[in-house]
Protein backbone atom coordinates (compact mmCIF):
# COMPACT_ATOMS: atom_id res chain seq x y z
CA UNK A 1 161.40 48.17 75.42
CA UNK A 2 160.54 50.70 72.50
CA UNK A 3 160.93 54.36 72.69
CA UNK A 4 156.85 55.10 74.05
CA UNK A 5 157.36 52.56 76.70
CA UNK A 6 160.88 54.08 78.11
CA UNK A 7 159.12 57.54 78.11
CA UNK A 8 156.04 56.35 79.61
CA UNK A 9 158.31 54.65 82.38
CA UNK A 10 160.09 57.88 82.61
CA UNK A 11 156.46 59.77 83.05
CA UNK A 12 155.64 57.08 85.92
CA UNK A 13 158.60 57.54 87.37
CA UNK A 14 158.07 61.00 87.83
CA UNK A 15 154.36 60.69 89.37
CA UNK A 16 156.53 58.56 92.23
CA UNK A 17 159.46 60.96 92.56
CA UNK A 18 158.31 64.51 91.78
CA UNK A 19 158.59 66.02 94.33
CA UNK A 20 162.42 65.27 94.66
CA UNK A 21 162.71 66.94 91.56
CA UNK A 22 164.78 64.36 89.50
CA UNK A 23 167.51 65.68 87.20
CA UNK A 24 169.07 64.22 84.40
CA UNK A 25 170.81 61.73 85.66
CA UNK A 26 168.38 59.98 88.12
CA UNK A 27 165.65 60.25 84.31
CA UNK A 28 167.78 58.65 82.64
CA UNK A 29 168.86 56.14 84.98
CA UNK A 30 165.18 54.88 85.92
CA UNK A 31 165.09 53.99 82.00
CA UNK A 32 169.04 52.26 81.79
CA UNK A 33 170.55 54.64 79.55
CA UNK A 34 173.33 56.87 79.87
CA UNK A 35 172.47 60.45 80.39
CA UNK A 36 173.51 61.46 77.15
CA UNK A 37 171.63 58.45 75.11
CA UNK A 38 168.96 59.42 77.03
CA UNK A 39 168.73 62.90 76.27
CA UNK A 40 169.37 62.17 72.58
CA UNK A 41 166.64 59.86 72.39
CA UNK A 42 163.91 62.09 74.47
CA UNK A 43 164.88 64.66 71.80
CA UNK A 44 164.37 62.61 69.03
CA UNK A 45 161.26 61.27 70.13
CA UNK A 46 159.31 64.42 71.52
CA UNK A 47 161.10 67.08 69.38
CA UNK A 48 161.55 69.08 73.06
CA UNK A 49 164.37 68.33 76.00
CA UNK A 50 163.68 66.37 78.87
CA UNK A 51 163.42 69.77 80.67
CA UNK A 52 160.65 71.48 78.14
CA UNK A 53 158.67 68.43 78.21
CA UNK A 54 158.69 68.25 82.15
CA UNK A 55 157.33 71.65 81.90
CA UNK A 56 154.42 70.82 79.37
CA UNK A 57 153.42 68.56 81.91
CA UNK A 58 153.44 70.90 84.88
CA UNK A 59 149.77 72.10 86.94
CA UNK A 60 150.46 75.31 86.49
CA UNK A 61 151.21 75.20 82.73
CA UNK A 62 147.61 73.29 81.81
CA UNK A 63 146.24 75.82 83.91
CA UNK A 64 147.56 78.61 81.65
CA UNK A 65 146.54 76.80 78.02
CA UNK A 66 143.25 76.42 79.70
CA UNK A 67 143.12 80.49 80.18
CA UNK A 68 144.53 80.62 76.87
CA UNK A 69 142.37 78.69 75.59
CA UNK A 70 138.79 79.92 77.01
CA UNK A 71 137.02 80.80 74.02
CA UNK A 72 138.24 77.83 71.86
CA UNK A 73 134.87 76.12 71.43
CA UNK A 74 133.16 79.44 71.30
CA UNK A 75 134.75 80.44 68.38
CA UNK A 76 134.48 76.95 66.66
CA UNK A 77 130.73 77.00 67.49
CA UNK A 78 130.44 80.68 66.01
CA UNK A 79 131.84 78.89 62.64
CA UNK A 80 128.94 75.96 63.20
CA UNK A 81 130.41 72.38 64.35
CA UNK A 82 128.83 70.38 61.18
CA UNK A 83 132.23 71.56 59.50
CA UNK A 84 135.14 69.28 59.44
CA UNK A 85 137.19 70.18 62.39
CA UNK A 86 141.09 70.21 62.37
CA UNK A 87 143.18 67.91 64.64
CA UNK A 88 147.15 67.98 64.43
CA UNK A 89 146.87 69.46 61.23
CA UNK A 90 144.67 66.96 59.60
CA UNK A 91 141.26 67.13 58.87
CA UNK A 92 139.39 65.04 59.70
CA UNK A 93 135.34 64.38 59.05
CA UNK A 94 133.10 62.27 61.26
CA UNK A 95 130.23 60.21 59.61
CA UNK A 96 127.86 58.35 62.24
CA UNK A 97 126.55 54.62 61.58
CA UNK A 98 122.42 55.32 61.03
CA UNK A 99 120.08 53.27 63.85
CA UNK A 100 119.66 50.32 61.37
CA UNK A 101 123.53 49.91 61.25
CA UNK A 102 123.91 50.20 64.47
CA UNK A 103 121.05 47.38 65.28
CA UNK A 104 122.47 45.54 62.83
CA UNK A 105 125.85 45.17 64.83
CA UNK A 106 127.77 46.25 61.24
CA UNK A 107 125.88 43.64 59.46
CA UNK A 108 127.51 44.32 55.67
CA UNK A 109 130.31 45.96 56.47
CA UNK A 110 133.87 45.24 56.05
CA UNK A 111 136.40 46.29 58.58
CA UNK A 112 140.04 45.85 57.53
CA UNK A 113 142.42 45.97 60.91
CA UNK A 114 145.84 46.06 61.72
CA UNK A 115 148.05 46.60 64.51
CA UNK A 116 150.74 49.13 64.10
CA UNK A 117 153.46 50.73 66.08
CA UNK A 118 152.94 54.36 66.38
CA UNK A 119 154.54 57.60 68.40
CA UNK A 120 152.62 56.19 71.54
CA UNK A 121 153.10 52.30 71.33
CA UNK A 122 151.68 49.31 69.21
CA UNK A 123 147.77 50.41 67.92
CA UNK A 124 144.92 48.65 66.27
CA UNK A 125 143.32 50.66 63.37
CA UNK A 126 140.41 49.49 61.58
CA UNK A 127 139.12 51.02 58.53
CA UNK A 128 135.36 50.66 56.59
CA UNK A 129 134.97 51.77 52.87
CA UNK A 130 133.44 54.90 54.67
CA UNK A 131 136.16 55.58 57.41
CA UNK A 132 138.44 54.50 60.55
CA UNK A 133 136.14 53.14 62.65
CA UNK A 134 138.15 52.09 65.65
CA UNK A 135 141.94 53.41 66.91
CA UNK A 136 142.84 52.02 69.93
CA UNK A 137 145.97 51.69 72.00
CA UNK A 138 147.66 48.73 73.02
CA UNK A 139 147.26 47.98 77.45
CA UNK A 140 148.02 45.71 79.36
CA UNK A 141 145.46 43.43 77.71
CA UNK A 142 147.52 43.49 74.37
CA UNK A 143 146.40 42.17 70.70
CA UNK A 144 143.71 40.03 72.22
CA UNK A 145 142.12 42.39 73.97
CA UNK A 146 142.10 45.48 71.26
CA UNK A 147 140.61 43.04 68.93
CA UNK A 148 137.70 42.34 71.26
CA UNK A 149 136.72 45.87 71.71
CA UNK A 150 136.61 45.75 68.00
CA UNK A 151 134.57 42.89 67.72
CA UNK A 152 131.83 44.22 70.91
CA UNK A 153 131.81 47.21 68.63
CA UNK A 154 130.90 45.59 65.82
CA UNK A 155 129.62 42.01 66.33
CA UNK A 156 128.64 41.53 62.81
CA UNK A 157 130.84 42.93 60.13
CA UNK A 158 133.57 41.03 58.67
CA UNK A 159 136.86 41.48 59.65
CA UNK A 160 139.98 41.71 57.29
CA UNK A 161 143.44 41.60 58.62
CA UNK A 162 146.13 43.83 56.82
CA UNK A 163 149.06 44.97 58.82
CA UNK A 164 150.33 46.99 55.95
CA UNK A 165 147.59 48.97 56.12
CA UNK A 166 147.39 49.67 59.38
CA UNK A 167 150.99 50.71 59.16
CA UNK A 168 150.08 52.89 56.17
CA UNK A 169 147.05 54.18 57.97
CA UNK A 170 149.71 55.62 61.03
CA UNK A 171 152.42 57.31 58.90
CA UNK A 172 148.91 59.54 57.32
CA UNK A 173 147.84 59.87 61.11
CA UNK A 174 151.02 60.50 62.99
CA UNK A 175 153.47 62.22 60.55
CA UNK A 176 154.77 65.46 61.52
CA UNK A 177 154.97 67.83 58.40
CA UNK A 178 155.92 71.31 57.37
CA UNK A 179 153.33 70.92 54.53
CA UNK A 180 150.40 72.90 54.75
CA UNK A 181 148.39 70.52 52.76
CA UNK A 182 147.94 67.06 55.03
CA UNK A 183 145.56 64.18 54.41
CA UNK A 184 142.28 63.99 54.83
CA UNK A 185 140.70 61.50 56.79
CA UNK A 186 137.18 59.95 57.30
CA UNK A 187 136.09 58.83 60.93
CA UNK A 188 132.84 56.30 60.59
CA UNK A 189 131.61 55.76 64.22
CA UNK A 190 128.70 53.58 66.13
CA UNK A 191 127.28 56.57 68.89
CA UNK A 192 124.36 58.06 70.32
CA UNK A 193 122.99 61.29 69.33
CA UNK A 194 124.42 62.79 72.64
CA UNK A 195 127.92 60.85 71.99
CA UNK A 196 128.19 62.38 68.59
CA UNK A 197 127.78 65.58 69.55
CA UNK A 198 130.26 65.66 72.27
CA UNK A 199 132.67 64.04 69.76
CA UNK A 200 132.19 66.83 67.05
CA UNK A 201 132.57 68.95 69.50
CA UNK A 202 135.98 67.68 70.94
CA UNK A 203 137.28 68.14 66.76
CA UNK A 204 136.98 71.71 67.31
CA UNK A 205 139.72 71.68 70.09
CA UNK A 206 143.27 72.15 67.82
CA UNK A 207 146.11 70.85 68.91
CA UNK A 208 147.76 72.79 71.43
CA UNK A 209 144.82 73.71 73.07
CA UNK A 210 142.60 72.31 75.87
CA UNK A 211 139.28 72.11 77.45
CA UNK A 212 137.24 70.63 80.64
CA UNK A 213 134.57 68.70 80.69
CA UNK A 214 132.06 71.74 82.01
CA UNK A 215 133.12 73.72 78.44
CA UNK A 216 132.51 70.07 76.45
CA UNK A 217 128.97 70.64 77.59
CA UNK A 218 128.71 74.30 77.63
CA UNK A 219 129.81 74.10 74.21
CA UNK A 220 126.89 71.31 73.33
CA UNK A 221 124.14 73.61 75.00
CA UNK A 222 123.91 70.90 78.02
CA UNK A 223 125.73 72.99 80.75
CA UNK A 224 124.55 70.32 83.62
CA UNK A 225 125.69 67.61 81.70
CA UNK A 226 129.29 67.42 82.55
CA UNK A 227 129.29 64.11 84.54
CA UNK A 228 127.52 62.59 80.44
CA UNK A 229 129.96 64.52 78.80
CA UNK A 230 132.95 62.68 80.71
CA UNK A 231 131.01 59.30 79.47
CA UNK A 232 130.83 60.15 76.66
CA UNK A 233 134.68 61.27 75.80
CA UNK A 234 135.26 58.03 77.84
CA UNK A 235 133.77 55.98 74.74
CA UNK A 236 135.47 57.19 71.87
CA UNK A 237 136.25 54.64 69.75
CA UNK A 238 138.82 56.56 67.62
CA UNK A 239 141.58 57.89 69.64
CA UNK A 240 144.19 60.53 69.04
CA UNK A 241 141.86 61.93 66.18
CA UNK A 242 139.38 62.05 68.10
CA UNK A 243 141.13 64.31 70.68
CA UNK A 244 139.88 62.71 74.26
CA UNK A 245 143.19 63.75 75.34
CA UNK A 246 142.68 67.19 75.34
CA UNK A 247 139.86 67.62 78.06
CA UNK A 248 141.09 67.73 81.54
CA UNK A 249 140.00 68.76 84.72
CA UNK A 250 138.33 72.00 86.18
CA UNK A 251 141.41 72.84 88.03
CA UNK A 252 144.51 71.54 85.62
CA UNK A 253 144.91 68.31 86.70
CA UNK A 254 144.96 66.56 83.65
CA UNK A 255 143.02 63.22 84.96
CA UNK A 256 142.15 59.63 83.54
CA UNK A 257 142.44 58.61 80.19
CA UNK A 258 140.97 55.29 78.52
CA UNK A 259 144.66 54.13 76.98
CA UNK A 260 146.44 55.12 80.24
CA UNK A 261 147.14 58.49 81.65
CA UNK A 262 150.66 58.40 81.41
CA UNK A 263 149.82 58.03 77.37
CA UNK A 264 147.43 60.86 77.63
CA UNK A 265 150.36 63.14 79.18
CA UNK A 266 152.92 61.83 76.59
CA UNK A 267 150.35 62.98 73.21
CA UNK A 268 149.73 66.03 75.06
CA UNK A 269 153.35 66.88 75.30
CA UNK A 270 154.23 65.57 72.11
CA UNK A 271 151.40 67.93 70.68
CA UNK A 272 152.71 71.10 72.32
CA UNK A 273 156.26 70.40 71.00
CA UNK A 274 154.47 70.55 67.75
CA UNK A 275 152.84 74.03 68.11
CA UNK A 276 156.04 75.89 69.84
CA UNK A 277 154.24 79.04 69.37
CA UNK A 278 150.81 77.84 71.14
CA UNK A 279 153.48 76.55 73.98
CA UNK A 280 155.45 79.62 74.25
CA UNK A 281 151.99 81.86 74.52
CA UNK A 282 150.99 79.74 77.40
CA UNK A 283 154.07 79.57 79.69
């Protein structure tokens, strides 16, 4: 068991048992470690206690980033959404396939993959000449079954195994830097007109922040299309930078996620660690 996989346990365990408030002790028993190991290692991994992360996760504390954050898209919108928006400090541009691409299936194209362990479990990454095309995390269907969503993405292009870069691809993605100056990194992605827009859109959300699906398509100028809007953030291709994660529910409750919720609660919290001062604002 890796790191991710004892803290989604540890998340799991919690939707079972939270309302007998678990402390320290019981946490770190449902994973097998001593209290202190376990502690150390929850540290290590999230950058936050047990206790802070617990708290990220909380109703009442997405409720209060989602007040926080109420004129998020506004403003981003204001500055025009063709703009490269910013995601964990990167920056990150999205370039969609054109019809005849798309038709084609990625006839042409070259698509080097790799799977590669990252903060939240093994991924596959795939990369064109022109971008990432496809980040998606490991479930219960494993290597097999992240390589055919690949493939039903794009039947026809030519795929290239390279580990290494995959690996290479994860340190740029995931790192956690003091830097202000980060990579810059090139989505390429097969969507619909509607799709596209909902995923520019979701770029404008920073990390730290969230949104709901009725300010997704508020923020597209299709205020009745909120049950499209949760489609459409359900087919992102690209996840993480791509921020899916970041749109909840109406009322706080921070819902389904394509790579597992208890993944979608663990970026989240990892993200708010991040940005202490976004956290502390919304407490």
């Amino acid at each position: 068991m890796n790191d991710y996989e004892r803290i989604a346990s540890v998340i799991r365990y919690l939707d079972r048992q939270h309302t007998s408030q678990p402390d320290l002790n019981a946490l770190a028993q449902s994973v097998g470690l001593s209290p202190f190991h376990f502690h150390r290692l929850f540290s290590s991994w999230a950058g936050i206690t047990p206790k802070d992360f617990l708290q990220c996760l909380t109703l009442e504390h997405a409720r209060s980033l989602l007040r926080k954050g109420d004129n998020v898209l506004d403003a981003a919108l204001t500055a025009g959404l063709s703009g490269p928006g910013r995601l964990h400090d990167l920056c990150v541009t999205l370039e969609a396939a054109s019809p005849g691409e798309m038709k084609s299936g990625g006839a042409g194209l070259t698509i080097d993959y790799g799977f590669a362990m990252t903060p939240f479990g093994e991924a596959l990454i795939g990369e064109t000449a022109r971008g990432i095309c496809q980040l998606s995390f490991l479930n219960g269907n494993r290597r097999d079954g992240a390589r055919r969503l690949l493939v039903e993405q794009w039947p026809a292009a030519k795929l290239r195994r390279n580990d290494k870069h995959a690996a290479e691809l994860t340190a740029e993605i995931f790192a956690r830097s003091e830097n202000e100056t980060r990579p810059r990194l090139r989505a390429f992605v097969c969507g619909t007109p509607f799709q596209l827009r909902v995923w520019r859109a979701l770029l404008q959300v920073p990390p730290g922040a969230l949104t709901t699906y009725g300010r997704l398509s508020a923020a597209i100028d299709q205020p009745n299309a909120a049950r499209a809007v949760g489609s459409a953030v359900g087919a992102n291709p690209v996840a993480f930078l791509i921020p899916c994660h970041r749109v909840i529910r109406e009322t706080g409750v921070l819902g389904n996620y394509r790579w597992d919720p208890a993944r979608k609660r663990a970026i989240l919290a990892w993200e708010l660690a991040a940005h202490p001062a976004l956290n502390a604002h919304a407490a």
